[in-house]
PDB file of N, CA and C in Angstrom:
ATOM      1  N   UNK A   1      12.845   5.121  -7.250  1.00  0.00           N
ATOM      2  CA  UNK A   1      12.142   5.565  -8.436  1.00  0.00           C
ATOM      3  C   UNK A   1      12.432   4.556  -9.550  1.00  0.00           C
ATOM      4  N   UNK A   2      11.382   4.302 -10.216  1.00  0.00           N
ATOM      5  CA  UNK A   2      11.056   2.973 -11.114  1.00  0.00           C
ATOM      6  C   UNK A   2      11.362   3.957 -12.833  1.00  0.00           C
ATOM      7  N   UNK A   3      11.273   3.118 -13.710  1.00  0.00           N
ATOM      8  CA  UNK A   3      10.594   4.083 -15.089  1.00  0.00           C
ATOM      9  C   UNK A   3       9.342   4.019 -15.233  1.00  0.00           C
ATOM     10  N   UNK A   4       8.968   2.784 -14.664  1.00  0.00           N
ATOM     11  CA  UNK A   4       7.109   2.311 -14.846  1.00  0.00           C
ATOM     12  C   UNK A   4       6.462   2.980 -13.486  1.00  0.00           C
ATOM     13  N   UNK A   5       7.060   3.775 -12.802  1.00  0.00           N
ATOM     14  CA  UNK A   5       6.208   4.864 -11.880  1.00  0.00           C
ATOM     15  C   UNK A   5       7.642   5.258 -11.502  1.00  0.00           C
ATOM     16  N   UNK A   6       7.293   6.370 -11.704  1.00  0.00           N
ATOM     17  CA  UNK A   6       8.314   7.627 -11.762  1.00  0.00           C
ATOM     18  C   UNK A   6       8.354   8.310  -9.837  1.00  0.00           C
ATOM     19  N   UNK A   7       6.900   7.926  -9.484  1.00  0.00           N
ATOM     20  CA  UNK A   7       6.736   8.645  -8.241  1.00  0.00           C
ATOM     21  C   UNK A   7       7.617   7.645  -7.347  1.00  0.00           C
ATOM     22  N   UNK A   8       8.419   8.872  -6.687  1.00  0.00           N
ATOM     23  CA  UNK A   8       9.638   8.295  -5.497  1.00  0.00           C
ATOM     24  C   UNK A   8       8.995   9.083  -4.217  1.00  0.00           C
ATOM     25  N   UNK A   9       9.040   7.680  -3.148  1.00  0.00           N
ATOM     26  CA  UNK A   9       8.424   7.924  -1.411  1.00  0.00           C
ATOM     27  C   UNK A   9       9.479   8.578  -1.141  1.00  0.00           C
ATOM     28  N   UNK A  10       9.404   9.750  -0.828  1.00  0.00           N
ATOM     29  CA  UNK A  10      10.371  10.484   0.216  1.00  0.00           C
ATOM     30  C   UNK A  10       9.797  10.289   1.707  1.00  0.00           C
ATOM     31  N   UNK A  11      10.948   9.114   2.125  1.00  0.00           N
ATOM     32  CA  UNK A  11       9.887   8.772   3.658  1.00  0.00           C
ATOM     33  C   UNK A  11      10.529   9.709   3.995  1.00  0.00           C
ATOM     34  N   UNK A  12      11.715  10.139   4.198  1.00  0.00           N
ATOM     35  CA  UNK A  12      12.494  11.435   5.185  1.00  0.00           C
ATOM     36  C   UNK A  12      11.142  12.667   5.319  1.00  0.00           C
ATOM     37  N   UNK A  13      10.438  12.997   4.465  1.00  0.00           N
ATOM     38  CA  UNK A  13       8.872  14.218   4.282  1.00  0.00           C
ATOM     39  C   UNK A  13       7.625  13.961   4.313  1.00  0.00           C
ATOM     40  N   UNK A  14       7.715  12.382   4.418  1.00  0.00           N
ATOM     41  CA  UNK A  14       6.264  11.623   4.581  1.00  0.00           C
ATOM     42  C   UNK A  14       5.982  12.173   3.405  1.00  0.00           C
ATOM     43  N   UNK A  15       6.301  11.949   1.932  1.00  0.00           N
ATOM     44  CA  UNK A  15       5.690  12.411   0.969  1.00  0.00           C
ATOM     45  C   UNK A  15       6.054  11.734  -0.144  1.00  0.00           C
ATOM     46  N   UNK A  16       5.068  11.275  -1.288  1.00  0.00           N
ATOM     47  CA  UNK A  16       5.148  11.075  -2.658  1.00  0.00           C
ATOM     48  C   UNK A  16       5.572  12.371  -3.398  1.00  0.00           C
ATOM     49  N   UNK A  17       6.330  12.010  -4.298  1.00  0.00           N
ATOM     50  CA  UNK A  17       6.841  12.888  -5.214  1.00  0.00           C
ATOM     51  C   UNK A  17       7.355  12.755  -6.443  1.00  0.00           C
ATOM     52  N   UNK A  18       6.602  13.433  -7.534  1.00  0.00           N
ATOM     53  CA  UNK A  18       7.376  13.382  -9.354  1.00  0.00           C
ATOM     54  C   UNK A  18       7.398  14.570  -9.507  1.00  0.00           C
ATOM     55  N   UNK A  19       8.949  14.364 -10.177  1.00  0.00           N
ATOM     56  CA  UNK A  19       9.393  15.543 -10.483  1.00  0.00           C
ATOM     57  C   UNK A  19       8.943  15.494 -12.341  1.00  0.00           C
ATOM     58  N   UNK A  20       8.583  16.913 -12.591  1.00  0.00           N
ATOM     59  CA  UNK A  20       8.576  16.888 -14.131  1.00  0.00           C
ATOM     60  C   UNK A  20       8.840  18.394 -13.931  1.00  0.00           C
ATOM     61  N   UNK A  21       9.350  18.609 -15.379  1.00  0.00           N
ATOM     62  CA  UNK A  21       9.943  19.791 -15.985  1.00  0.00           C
ATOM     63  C   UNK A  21      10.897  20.703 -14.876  1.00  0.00           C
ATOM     64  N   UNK A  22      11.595  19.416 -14.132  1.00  0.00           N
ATOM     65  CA  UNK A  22      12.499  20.145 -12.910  1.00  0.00           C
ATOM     66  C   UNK A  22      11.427  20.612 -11.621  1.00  0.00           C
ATOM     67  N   UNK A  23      10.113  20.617 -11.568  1.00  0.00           N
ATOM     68  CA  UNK A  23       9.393  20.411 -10.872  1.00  0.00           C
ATOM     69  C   UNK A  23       8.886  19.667  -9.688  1.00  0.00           C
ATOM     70  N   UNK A  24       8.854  19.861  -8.756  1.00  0.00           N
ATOM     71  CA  UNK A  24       7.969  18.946  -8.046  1.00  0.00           C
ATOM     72  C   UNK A  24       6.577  18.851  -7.692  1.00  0.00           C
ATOM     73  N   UNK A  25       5.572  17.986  -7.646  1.00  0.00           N
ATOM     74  CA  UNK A  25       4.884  17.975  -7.283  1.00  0.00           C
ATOM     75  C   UNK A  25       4.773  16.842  -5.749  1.00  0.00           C
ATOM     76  N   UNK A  26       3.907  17.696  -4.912  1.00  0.00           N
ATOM     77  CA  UNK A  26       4.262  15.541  -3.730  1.00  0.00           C
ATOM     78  C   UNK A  26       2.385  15.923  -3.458  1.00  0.00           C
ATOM     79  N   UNK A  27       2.464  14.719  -2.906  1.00  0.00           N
ATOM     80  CA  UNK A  27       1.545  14.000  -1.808  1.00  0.00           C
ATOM     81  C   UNK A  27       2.304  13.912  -0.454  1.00  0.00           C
ATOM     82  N   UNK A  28       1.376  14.555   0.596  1.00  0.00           N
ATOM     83  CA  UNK A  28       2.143  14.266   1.958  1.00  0.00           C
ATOM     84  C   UNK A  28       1.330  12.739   2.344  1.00  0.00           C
ATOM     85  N   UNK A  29       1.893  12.453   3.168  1.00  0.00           N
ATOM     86  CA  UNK A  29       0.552  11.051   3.638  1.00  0.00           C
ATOM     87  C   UNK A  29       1.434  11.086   5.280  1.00  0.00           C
ATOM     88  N   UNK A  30       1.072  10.084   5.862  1.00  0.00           N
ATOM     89  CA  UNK A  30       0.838   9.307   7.537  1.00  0.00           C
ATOM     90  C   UNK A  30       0.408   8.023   7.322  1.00  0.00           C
ATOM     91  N   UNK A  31       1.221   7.278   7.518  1.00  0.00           N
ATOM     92  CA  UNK A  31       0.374   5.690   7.880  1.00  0.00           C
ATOM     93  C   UNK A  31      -0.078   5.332   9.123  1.00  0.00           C
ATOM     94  N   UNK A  32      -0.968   5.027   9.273  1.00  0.00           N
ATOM     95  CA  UNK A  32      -1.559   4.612  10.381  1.00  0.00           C
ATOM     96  C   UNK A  32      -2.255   2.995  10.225  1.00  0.00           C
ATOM     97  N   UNK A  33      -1.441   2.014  10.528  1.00  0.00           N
ATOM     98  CA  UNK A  33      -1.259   0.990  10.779  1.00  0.00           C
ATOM     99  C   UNK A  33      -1.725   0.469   9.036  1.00  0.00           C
ATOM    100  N   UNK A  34      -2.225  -0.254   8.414  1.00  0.00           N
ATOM    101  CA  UNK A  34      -2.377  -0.323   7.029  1.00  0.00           C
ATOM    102  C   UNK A  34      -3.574   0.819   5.639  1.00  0.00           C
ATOM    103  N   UNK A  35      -3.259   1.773   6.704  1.00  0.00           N
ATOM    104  CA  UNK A  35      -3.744   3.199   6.205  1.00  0.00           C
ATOM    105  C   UNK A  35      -2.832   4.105   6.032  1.00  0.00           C
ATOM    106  N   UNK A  36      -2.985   4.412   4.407  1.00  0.00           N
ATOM    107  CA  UNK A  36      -2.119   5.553   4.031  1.00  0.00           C
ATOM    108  C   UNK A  36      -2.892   7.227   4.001  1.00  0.00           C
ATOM    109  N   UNK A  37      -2.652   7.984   4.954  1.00  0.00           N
ATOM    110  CA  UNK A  37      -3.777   9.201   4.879  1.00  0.00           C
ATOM    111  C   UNK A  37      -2.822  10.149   3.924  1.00  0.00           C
ATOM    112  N   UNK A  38      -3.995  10.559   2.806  1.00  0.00           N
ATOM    113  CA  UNK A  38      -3.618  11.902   2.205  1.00  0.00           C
ATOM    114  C   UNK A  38      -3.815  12.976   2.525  1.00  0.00           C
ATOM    115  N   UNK A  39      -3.283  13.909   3.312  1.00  0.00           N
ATOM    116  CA  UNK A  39      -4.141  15.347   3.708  1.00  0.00           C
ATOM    117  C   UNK A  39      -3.693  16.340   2.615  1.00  0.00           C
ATOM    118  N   UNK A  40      -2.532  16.047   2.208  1.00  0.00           N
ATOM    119  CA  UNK A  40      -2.671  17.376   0.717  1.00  0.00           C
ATOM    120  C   UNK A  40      -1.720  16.633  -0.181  1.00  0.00           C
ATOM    121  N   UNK A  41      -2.101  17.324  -1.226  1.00  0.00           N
ATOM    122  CA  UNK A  41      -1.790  16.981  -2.338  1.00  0.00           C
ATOM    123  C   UNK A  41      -1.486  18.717  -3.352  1.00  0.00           C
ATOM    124  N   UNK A  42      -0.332  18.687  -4.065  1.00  0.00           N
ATOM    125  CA  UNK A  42       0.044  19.767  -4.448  1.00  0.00           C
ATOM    126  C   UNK A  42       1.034  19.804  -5.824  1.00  0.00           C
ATOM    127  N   UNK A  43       0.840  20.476  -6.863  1.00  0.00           N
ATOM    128  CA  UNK A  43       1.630  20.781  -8.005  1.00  0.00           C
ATOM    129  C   UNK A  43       2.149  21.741  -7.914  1.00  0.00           C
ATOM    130  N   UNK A  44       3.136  22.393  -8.519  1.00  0.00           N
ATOM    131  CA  UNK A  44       3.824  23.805  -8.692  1.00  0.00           C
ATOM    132  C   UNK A  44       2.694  24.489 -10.008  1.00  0.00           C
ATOM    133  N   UNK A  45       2.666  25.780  -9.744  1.00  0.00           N
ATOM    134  CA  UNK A  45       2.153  26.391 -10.359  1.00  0.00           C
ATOM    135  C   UNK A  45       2.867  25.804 -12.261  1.00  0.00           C
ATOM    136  N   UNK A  46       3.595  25.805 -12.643  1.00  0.00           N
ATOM    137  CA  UNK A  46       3.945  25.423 -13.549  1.00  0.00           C
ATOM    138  C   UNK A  46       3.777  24.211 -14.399  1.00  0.00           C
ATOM    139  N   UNK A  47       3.081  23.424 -12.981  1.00  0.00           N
ATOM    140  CA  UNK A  47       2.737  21.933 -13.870  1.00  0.00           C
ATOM    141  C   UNK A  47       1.462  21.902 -13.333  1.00  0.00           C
ATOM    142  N   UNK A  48       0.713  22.861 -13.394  1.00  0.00           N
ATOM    143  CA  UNK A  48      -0.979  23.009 -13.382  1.00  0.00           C
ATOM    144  C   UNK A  48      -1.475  22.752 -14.542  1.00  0.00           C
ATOM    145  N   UNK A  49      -2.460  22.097 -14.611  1.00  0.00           N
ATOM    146  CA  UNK A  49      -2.948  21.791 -16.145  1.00  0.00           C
ATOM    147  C   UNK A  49      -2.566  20.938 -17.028  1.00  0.00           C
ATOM    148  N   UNK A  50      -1.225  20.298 -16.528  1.00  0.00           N
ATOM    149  CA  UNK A  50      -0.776  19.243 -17.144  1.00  0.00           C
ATOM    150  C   UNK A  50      -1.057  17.998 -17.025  1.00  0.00           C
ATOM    151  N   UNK A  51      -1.222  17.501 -16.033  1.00  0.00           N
ATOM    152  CA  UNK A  51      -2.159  16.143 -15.826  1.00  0.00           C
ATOM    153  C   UNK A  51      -1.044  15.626 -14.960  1.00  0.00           C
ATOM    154  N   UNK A  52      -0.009  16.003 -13.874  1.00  0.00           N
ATOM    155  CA  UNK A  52       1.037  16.062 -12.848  1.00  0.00           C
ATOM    156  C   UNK A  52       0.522  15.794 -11.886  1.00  0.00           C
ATOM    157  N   UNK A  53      -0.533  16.401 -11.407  1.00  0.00           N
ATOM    158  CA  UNK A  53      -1.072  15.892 -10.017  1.00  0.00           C
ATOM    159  C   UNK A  53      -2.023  14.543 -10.110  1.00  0.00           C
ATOM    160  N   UNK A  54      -2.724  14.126 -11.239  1.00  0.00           N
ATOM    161  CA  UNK A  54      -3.241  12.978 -11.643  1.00  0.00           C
ATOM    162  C   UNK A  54      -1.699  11.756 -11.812  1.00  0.00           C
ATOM    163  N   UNK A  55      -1.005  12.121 -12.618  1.00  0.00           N
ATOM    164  CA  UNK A  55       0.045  11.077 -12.669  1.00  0.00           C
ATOM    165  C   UNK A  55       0.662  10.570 -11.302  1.00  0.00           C
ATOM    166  N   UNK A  56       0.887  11.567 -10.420  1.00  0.00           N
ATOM    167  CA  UNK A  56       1.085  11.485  -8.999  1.00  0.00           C
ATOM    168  C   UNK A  56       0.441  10.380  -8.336  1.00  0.00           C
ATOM    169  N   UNK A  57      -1.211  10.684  -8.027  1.00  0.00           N
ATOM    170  CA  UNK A  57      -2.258   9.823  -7.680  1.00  0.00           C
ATOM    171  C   UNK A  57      -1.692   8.719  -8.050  1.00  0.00           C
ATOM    172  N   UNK A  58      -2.048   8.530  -9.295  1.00  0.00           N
ATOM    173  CA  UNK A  58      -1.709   6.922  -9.561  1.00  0.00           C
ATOM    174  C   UNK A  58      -0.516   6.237  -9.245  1.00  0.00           C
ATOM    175  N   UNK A  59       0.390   6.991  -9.141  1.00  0.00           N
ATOM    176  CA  UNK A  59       2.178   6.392  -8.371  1.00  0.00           C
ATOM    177  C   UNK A  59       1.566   5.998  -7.057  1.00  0.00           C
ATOM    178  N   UNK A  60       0.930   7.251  -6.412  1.00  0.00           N
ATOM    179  CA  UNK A  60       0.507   6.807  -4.691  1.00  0.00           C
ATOM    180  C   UNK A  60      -0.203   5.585  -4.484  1.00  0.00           C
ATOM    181  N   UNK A  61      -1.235   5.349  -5.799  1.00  0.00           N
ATOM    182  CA  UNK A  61      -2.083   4.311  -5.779  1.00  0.00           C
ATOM    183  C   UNK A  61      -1.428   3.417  -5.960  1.00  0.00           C
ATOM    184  N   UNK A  62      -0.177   3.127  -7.302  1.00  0.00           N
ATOM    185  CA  UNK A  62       0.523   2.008  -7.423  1.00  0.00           C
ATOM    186  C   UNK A  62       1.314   1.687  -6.438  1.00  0.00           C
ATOM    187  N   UNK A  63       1.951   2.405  -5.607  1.00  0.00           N
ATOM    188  CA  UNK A  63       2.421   2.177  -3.912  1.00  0.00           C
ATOM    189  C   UNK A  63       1.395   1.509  -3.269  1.00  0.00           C
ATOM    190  N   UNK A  64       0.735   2.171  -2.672  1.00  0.00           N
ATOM    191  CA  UNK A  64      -0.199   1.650  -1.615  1.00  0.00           C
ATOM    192  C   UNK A  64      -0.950   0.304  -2.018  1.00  0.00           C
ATOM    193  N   UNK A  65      -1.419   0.038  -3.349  1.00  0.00           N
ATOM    194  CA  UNK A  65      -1.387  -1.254  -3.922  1.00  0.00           C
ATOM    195  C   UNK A  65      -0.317  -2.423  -3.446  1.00  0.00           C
ATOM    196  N   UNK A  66       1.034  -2.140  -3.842  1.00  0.00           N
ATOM    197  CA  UNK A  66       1.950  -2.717  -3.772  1.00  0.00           C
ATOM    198  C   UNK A  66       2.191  -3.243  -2.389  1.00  0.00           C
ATOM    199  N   UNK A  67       2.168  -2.283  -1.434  1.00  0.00           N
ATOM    200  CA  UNK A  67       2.557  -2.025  -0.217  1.00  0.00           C
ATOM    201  C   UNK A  67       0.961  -2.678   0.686  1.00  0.00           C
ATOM    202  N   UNK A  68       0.217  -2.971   0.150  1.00  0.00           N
ATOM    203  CA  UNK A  68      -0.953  -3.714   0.580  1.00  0.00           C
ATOM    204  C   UNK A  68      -1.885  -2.409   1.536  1.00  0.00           C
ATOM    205  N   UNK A  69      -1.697  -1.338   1.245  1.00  0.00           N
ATOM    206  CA  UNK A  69      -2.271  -0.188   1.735  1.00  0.00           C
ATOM    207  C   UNK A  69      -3.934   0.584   1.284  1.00  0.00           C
ATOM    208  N   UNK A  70      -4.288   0.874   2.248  1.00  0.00           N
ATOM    209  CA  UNK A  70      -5.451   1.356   1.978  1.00  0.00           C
ATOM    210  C   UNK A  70      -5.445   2.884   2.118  1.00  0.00           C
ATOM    211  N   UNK A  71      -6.008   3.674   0.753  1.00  0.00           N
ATOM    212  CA  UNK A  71      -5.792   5.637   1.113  1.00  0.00           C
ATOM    213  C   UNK A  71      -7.228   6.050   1.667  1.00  0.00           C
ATOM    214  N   UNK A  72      -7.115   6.841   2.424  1.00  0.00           N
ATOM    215  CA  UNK A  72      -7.853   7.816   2.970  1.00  0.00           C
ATOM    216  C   UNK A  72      -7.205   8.796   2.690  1.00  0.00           C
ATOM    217  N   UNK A  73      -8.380   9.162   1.594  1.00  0.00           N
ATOM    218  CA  UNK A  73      -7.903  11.149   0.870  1.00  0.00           C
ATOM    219  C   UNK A  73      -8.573  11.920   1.541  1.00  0.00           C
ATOM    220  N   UNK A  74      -7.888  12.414   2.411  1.00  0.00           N
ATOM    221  CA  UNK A  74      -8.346  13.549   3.504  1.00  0.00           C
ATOM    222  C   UNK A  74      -8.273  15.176   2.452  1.00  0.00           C
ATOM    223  N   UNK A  75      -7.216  15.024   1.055  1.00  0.00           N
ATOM    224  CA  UNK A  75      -7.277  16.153   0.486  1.00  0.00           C
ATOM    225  C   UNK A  75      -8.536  16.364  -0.460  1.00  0.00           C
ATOM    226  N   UNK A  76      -8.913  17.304  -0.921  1.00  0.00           N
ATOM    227  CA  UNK A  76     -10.018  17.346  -1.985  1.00  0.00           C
ATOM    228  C   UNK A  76      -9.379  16.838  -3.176  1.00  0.00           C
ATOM    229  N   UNK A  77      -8.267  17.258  -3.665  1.00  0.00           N
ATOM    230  CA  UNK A  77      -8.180  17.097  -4.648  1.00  0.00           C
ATOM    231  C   UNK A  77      -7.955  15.146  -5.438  1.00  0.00           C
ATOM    232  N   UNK A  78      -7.159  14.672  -3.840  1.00  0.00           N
ATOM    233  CA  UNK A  78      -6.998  13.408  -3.737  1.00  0.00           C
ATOM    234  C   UNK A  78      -8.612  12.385  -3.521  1.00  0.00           C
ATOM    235  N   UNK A  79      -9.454  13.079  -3.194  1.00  0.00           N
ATOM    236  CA  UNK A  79     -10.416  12.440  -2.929  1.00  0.00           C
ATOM    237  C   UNK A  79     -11.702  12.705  -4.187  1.00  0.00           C
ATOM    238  N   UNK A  80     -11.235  13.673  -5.092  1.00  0.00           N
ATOM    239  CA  UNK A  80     -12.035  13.938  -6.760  1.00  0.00           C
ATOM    240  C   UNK A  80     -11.284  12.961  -7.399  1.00  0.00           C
ATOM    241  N   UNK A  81      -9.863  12.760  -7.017  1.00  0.00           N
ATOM    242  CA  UNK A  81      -9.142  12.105  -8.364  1.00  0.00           C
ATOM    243  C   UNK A  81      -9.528  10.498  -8.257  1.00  0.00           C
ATOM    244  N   UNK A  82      -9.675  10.331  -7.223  1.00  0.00           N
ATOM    245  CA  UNK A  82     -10.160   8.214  -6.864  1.00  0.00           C
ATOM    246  C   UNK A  82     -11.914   8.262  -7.234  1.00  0.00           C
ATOM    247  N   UNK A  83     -12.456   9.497  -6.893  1.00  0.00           N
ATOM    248  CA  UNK A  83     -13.858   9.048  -7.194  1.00  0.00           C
ATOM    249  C   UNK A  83     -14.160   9.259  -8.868  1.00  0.00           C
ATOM    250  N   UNK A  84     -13.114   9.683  -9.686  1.00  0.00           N
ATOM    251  CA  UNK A  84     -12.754   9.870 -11.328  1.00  0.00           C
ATOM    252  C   UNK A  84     -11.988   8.749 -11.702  1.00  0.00           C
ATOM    253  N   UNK A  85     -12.178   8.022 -10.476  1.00  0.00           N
ATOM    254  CA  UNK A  85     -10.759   6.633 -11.199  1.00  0.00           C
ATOM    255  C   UNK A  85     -11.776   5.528 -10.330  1.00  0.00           C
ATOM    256  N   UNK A  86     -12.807   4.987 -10.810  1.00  0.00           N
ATOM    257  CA  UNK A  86     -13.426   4.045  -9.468  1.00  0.00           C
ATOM    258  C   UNK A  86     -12.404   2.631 -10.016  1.00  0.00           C
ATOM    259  N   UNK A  87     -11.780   2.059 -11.114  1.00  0.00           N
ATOM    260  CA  UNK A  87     -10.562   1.349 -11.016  1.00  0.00           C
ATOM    261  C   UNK A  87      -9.848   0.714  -9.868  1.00  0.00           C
ATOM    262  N   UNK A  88      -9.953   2.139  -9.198  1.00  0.00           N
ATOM    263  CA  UNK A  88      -9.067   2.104  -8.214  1.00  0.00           C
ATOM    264  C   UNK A  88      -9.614   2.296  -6.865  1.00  0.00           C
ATOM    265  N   UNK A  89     -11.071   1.470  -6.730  1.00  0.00           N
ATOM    266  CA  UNK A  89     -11.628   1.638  -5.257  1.00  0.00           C
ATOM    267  C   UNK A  89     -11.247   0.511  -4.417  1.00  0.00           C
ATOM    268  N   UNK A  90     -10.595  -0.647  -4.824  1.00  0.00           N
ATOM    269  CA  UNK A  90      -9.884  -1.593  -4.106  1.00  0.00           C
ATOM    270  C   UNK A  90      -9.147  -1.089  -3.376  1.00  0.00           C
ATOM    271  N   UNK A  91      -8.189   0.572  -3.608  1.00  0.00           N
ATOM    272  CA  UNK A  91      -7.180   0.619  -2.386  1.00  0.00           C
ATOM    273  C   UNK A  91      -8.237   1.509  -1.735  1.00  0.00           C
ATOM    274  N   UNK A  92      -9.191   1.885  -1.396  1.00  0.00           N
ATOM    275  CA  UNK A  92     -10.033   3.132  -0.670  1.00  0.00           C
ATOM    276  C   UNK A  92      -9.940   2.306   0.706  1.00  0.00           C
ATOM    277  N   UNK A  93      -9.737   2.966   2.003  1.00  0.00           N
ATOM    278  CA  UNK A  93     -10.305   2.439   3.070  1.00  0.00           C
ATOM    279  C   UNK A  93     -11.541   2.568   3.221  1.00  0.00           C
TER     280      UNK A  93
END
């Protein structure tokens, strides 16, 4: 975990994760050879509405960037938040 992206890979859960307000929110993913798949994506009821599961996205995105990865958002919510960010259609498989 960085200060300039807060989101830490928990490879041990196959999952992205920021914590806020003692919270977690993750991204699960699977790589499959230079494919990162999202199948869910999830906030705690408590950091609904806050813009937590968007800040998330973009950690996953600044990973998979980094990491030379391409996402396949198999979740809905992961696959509204990239087509609200076209920025970021360079990492889309």
């Amino acid at each position: 975990m960085t200060e300039s992206n807060p989101v830490a890979d928990n490879v041990a859960h196959s999952r992205y994760e920021l914590v806020e307000e003692g919270q977690t929110a993750f991204a699960d993913y699977r790589r499959e050879g230079h494919r990162l798949i999202i199948p869910h994506v999830e906030a705690p009821p408590a950091l609904r509405g806050k813009g937590s599961a968007g800040r998330l996205m973009a950690g996953v995105v600044a990973h998979a960037r980094a990491e030379g990865l391409f996402i396949v958002p198999l979740c809905a919510y992961a696959a509204a938040w990239l087509r609200r960010h076209p920025e970021h259609a360079d990492v889309l498989a």
